[in-house]
N, C-alpha and C. Protein backbone atom coordinates (compact mmCIF):
# COMPACT_ATOMS: atom_id res chain seq x y z
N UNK A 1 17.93 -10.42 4.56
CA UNK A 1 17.56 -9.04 4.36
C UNK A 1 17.83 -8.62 2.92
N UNK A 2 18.95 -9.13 2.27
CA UNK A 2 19.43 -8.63 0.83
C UNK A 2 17.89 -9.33 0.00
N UNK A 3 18.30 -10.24 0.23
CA UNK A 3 17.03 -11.17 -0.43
C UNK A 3 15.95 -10.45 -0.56
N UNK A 4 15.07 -9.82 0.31
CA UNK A 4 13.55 -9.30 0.86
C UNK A 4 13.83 -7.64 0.24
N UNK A 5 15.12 -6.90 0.29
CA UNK A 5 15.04 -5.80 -0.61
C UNK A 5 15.14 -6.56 -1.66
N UNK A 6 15.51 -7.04 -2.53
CA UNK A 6 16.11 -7.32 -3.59
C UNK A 6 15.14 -7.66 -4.78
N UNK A 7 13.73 -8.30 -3.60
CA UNK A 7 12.69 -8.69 -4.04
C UNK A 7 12.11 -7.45 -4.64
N UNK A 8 11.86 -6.36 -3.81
CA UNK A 8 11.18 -5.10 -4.06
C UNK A 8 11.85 -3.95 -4.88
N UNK A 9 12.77 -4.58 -5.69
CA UNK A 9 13.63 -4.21 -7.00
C UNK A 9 12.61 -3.97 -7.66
N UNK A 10 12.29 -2.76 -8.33
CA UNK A 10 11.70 -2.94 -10.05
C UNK A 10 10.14 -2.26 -8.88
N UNK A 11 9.85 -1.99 -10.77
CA UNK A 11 8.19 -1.75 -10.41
C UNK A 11 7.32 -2.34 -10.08
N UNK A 12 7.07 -3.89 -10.26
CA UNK A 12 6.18 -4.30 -9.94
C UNK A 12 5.74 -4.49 -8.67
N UNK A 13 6.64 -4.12 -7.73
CA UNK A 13 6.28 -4.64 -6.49
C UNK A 13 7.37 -3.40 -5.27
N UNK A 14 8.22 -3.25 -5.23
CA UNK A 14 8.45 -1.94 -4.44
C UNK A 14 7.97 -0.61 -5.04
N UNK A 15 8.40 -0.37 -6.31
CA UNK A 15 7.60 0.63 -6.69
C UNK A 15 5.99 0.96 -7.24
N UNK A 16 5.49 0.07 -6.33
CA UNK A 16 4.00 0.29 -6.58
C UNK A 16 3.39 1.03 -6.17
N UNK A 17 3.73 1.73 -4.79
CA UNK A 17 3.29 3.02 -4.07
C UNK A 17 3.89 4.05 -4.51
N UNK A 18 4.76 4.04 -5.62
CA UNK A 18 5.34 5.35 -6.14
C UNK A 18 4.51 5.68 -7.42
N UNK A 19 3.91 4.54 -8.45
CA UNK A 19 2.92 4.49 -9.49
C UNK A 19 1.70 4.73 -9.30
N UNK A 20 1.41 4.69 -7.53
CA UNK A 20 -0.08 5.38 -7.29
C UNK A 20 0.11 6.71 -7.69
N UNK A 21 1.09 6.96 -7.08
CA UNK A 21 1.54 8.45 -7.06
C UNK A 21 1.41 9.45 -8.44
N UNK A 22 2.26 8.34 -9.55
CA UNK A 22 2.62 8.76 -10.76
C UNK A 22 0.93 8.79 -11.52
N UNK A 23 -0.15 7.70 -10.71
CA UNK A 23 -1.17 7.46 -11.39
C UNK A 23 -2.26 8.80 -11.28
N UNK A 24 -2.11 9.19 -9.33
CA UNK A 24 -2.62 10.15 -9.39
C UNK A 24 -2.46 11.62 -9.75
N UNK A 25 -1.27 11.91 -10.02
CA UNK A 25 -0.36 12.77 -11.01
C UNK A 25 -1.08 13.07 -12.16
N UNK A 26 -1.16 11.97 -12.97
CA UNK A 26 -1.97 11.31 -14.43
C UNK A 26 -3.18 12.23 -14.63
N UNK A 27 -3.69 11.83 -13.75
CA UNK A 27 -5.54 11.76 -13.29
C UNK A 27 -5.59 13.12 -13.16
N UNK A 28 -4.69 13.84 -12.09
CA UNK A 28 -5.35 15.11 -11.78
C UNK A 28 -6.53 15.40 -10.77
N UNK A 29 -7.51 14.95 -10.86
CA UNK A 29 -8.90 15.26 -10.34
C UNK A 29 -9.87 13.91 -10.06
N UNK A 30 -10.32 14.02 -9.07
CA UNK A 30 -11.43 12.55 -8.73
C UNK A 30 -12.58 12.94 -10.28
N UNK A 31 -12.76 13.83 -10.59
CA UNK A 31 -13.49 14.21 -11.62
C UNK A 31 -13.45 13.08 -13.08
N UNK A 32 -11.74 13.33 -12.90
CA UNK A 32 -11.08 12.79 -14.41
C UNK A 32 -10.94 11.21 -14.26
N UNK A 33 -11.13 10.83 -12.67
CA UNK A 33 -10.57 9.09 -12.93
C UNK A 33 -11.12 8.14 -13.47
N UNK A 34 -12.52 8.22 -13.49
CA UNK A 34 -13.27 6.82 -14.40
C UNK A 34 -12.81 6.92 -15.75
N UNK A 35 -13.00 8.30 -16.27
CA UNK A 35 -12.47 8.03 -18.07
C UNK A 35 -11.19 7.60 -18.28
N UNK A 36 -10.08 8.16 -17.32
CA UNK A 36 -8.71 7.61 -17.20
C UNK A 36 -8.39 6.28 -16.69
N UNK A 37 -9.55 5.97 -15.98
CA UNK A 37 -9.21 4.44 -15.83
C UNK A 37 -9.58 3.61 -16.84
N UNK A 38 -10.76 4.13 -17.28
CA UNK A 38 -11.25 3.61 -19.00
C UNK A 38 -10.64 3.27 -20.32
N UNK A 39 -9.51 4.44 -20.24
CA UNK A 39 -8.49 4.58 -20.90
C UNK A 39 -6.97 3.53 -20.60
N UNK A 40 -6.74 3.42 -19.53
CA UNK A 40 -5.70 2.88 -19.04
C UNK A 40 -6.39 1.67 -19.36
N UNK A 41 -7.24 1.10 -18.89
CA UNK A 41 -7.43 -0.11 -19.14
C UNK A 41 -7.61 -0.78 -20.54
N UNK A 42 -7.60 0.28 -21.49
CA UNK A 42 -8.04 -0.19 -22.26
C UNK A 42 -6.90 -0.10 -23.50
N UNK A 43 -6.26 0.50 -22.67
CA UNK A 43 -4.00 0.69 -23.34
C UNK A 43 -3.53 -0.88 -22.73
N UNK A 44 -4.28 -1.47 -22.15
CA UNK A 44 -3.78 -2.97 -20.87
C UNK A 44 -2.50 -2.03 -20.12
N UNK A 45 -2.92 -0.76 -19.80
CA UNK A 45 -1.88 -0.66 -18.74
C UNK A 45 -1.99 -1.28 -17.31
N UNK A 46 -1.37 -1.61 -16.71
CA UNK A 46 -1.31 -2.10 -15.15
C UNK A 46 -1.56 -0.69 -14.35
N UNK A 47 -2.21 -0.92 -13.32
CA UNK A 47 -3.06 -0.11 -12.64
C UNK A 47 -2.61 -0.80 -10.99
N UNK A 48 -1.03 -0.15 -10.71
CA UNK A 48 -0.53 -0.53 -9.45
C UNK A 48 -1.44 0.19 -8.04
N UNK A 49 -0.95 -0.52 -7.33
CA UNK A 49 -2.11 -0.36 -5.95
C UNK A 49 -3.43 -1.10 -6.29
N UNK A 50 -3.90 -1.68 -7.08
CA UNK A 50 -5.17 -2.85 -6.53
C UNK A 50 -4.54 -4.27 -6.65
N UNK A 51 -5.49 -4.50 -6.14
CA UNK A 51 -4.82 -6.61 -6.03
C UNK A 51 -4.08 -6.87 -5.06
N UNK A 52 -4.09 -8.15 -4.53
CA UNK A 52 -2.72 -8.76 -4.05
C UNK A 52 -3.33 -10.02 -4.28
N UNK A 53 -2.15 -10.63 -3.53
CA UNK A 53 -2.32 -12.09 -4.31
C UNK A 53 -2.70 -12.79 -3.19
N UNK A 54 -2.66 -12.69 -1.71
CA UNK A 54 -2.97 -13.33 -0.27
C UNK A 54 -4.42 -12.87 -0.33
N UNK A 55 -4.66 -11.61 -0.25
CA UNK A 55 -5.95 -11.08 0.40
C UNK A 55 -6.93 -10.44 -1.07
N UNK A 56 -7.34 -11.55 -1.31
CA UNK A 56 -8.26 -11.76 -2.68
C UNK A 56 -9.62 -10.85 -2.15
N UNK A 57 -10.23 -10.48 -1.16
CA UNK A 57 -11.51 -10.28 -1.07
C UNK A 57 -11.01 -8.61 0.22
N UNK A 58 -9.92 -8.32 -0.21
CA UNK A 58 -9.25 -7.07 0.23
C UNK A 58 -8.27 -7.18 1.14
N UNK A 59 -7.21 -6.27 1.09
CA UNK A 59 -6.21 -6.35 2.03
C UNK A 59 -6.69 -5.94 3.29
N UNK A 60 -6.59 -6.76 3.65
CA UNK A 60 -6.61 -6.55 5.80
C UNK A 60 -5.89 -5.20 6.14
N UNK A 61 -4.73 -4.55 5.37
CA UNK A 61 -3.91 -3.98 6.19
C UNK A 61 -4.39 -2.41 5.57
N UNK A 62 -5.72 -2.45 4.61
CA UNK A 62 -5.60 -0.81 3.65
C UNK A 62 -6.66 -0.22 4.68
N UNK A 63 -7.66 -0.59 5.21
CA UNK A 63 -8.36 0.26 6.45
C UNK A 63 -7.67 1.31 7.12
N UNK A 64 -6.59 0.28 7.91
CA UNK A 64 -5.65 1.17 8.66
C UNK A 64 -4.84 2.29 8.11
N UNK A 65 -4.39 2.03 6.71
CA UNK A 65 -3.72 2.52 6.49
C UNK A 65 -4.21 3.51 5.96
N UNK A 66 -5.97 3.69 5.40
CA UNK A 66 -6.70 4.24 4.52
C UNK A 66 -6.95 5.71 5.75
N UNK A 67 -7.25 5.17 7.16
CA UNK A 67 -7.50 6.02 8.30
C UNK A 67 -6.13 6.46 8.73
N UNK A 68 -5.21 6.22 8.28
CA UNK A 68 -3.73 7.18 8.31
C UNK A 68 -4.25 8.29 7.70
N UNK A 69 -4.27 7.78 6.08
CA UNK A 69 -4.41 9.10 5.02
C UNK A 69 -5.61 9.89 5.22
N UNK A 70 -6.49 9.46 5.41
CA UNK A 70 -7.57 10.63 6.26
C UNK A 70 -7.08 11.77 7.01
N UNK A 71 -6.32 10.84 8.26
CA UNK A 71 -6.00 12.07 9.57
C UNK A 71 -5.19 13.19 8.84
N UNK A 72 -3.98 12.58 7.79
CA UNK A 72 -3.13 13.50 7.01
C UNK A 72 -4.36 14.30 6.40
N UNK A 73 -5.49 14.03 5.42
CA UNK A 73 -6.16 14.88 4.58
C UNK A 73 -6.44 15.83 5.13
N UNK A 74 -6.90 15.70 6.35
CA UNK A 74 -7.30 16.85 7.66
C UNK A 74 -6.83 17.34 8.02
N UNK A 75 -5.60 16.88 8.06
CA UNK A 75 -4.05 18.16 8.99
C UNK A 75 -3.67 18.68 8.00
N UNK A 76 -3.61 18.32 6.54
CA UNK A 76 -2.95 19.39 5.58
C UNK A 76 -3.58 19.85 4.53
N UNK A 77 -5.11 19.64 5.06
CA UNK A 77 -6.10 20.54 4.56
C UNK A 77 -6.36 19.96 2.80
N UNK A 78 -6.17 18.68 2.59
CA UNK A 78 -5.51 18.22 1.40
C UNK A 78 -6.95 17.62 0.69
N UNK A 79 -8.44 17.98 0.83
CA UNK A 79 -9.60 16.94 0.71
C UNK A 79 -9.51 16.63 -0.70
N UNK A 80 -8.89 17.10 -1.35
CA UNK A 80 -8.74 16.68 -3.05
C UNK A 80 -8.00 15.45 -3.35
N UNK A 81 -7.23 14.94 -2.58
CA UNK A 81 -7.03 13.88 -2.34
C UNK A 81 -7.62 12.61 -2.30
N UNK A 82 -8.21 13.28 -0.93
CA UNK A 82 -9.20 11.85 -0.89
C UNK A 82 -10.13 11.66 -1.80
N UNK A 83 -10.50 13.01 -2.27
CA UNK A 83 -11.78 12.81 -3.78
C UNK A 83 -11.04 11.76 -4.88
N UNK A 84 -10.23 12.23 -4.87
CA UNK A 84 -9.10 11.29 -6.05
C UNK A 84 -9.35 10.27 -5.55
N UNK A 85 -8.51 9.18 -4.29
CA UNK A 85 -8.66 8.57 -4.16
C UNK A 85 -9.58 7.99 -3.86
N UNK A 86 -10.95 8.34 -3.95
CA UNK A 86 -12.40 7.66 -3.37
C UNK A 86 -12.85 7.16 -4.91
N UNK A 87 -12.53 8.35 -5.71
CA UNK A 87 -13.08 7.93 -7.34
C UNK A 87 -12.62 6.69 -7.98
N UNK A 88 -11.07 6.60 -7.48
CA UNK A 88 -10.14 6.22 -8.36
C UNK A 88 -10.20 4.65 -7.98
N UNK A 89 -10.54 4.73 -7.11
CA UNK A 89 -10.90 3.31 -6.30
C UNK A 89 -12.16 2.59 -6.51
N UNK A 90 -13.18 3.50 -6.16
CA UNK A 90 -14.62 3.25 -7.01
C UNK A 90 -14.71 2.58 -7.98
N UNK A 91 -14.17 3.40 -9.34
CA UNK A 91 -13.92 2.92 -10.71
C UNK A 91 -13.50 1.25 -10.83
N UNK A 92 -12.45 1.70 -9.99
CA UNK A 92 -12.08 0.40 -10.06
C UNK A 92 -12.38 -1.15 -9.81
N UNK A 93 -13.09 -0.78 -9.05
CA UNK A 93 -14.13 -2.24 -8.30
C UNK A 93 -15.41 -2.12 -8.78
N UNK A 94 -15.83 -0.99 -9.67
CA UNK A 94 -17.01 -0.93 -10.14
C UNK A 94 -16.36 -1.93 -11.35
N UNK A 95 -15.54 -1.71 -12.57
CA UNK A 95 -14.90 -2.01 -13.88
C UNK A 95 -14.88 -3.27 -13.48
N UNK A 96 -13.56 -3.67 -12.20
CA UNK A 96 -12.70 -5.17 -12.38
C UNK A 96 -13.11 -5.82 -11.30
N UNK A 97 -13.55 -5.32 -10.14
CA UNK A 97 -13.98 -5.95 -9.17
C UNK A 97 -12.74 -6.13 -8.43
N UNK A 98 -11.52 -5.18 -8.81
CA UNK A 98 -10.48 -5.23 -7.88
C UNK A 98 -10.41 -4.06 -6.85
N UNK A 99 -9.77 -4.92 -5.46
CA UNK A 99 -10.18 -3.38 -4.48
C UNK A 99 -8.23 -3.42 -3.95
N UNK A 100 -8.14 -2.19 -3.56
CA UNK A 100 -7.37 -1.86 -3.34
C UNK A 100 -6.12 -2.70 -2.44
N UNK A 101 -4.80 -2.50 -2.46
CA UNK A 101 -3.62 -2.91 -1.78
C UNK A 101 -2.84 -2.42 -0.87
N UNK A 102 -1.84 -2.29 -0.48
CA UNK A 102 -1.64 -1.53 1.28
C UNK A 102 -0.86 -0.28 0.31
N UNK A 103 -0.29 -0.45 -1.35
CA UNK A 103 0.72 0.27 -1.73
C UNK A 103 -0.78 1.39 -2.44
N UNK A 104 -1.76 1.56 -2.30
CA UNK A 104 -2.54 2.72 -2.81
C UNK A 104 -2.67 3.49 -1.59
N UNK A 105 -3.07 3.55 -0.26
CA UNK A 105 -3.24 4.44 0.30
C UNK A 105 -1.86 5.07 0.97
N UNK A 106 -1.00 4.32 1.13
CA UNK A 106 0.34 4.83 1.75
C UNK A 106 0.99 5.81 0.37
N UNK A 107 1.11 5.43 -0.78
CA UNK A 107 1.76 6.42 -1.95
C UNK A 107 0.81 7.82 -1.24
N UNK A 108 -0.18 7.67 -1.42
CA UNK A 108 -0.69 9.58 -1.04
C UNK A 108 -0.13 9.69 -0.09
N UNK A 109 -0.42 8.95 1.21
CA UNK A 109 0.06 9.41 2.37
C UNK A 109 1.62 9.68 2.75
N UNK A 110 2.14 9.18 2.05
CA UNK A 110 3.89 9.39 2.01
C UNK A 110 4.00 10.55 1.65
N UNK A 111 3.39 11.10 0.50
CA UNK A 111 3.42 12.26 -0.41
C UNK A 111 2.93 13.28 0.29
N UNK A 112 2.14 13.40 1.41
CA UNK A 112 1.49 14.21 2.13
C UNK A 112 2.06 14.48 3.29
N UNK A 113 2.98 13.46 3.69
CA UNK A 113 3.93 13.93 4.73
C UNK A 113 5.30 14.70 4.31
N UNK A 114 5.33 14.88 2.70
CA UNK A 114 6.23 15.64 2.17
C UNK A 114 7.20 14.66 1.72
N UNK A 115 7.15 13.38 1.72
CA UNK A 115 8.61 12.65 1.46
C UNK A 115 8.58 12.38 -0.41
N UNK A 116 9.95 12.88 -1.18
CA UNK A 116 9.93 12.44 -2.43
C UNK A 116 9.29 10.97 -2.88
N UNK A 117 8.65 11.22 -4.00
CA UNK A 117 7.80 9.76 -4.56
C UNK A 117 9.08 8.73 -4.93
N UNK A 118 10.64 8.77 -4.97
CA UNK A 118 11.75 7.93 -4.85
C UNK A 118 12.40 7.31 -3.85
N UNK A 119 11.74 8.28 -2.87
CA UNK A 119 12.13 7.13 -1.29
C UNK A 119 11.11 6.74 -1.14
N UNK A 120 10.02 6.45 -1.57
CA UNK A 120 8.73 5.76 -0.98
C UNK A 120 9.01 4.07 -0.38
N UNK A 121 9.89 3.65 -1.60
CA UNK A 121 10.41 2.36 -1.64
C UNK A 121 11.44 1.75 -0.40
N UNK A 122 12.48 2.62 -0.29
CA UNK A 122 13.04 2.51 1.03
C UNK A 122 12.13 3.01 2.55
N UNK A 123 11.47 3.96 2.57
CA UNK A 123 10.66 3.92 3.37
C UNK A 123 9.16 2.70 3.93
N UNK A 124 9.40 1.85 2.80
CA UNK A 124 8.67 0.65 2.97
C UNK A 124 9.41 -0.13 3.35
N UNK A 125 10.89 -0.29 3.04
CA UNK A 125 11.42 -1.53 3.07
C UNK A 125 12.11 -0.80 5.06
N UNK A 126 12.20 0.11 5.00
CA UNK A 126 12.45 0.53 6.19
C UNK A 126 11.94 0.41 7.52
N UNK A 127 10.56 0.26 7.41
CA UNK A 127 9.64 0.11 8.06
C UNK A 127 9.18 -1.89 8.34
N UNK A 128 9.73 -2.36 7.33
CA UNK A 128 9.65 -3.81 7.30
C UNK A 128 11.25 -4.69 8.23
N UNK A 129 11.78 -3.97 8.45
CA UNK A 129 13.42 -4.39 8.93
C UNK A 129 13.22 -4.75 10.14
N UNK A 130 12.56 -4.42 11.10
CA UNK A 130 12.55 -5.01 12.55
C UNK A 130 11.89 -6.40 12.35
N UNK A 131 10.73 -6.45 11.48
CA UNK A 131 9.64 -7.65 11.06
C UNK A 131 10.66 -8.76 10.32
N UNK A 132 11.31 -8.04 9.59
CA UNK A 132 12.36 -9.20 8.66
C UNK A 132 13.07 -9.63 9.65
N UNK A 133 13.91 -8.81 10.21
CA UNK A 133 14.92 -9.27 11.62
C UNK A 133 14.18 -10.51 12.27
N UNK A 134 13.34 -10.18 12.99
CA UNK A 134 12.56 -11.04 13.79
C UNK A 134 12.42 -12.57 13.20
N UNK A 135 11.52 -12.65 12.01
CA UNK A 135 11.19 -13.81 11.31
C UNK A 135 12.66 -14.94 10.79
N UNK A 136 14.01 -14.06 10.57
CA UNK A 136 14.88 -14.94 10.30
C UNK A 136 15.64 -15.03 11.94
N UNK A 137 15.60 -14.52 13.41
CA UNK A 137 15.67 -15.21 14.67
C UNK A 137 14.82 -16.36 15.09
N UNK A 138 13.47 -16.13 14.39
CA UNK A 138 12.91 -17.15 14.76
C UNK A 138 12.96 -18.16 14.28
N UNK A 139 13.14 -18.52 12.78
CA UNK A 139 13.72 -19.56 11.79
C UNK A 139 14.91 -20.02 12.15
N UNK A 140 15.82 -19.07 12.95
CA UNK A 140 17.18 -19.83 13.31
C UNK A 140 16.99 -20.35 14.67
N UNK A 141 16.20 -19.92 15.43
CA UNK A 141 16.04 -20.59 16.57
C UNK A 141 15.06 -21.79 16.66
N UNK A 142 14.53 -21.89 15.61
CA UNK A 142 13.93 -23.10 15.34
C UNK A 142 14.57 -24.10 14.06
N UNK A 143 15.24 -23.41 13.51
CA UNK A 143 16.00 -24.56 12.66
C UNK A 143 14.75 -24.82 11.54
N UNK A 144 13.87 -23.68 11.30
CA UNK A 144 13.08 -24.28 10.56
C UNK A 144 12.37 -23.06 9.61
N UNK A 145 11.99 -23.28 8.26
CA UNK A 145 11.49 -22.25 7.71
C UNK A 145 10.34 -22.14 7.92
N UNK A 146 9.72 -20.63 8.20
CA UNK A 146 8.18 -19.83 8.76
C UNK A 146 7.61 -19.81 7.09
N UNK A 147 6.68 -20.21 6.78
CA UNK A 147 5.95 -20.14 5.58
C UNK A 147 4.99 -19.09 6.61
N UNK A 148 4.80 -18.11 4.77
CA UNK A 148 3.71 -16.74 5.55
C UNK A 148 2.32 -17.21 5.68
N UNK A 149 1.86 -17.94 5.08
CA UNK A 149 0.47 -18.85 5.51
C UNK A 149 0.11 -19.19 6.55
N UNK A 150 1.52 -19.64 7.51
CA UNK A 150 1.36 -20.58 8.87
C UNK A 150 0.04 -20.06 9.76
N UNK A 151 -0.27 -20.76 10.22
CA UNK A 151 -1.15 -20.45 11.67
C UNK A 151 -0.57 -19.78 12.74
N UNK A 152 -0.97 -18.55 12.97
CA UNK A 152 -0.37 -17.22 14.15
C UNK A 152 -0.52 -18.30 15.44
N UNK A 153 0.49 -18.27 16.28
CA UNK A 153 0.22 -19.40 17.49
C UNK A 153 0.77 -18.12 18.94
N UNK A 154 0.78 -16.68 18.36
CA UNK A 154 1.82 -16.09 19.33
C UNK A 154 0.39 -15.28 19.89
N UNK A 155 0.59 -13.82 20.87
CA UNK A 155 0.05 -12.93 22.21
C UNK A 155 -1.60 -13.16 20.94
N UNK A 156 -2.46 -13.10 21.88
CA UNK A 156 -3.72 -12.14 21.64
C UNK A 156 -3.44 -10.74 20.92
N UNK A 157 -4.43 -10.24 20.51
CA UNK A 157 -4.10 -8.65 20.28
C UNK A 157 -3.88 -7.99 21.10
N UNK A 158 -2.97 -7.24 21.63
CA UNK A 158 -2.84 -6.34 22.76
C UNK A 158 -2.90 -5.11 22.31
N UNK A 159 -3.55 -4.14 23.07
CA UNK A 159 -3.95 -3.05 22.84
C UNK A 159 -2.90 -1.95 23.33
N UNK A 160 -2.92 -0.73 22.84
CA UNK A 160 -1.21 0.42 22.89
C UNK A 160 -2.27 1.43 23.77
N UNK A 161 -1.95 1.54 24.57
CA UNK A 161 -1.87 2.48 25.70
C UNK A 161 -1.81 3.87 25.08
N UNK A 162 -2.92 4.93 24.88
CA UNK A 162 -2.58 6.12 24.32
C UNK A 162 -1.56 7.25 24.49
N UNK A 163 -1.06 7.72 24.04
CA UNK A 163 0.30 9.00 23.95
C UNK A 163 -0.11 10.05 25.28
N UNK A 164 -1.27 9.73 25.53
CA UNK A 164 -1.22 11.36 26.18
C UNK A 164 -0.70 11.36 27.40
């Protein structure tokens, strides 16, 4: 567990959903983001929230997370948001051909549930602790290290039974 926070030390990688934040701060307006991305790119600033390094042809996990920040845009009446983020994203895969990471749509959406852009980081790593738990029971009960590549061998998808 020390290890897996320890990793997400520093900006490059826990605080990357806090630099969306700081990015869309920057920007201001879906209006202003292509010239500001024009600009940034052209300072070679790093432009946190696109890329990863597993899911080259997009992260599997930003859909879901993209249809989080929606339902928030709607409950807190927030559509300037998503203009931001529709532009800011655009630009971006229009310019580099890079599309977004799980740490661009969760920074708004953290921010929209009201939580400071300084716990964003523990609220990630918070949310990862049952998953970390798990993966080092199963390594000890197998005596063997889980590389994240491996072949999934566990349930089908099972589907969650709705709240109501």
């Amino acid at each position: 567990m020390t290890g897996a926070i320890g990793a997400l030390k520093g900006p490059l990688h826990g605080g990357a959903n806090e630099a969306v934040m700081h990015a869309f701060r920057e920007v201001g307006s879906a209006d202003a983001a292509a010239a500001w991305l024009t600009d940034a790119l052209a300072a070679k600033r790093k432009i946190m929230g696109f890329g990863q390094r597993v899911y080259k042809n997009g992260d599997s996990r930003v859909p879901t997370m993209k249809a989080a920040l929606e339902t928030l845009v709607v409950h807190y009446e927030r559509p300037e948001v998503l203009d931001l983020y529709t532009a800011l994203e655009t630009a971006m895969v229009e310019t580099k051909n890079i599309k977004p990471n799980l740490d661009y749509p969760s920074g708004p959406a953290y921010d929209l549930m009201g939580f400071d852009t300084t716990i964003f980081t523990p609220l990630f790593i918070a949310a990862r602790v049952t998953g970390w738990t798990a993966h080092v029971r199963e390594q000890l009960a197998a005596n063997a290290l889980i590389r994240p590549l491996s072949l999934y061998n566990g349930h089908d998808e099972r589907s969650v039974p709705s709240a109501s």
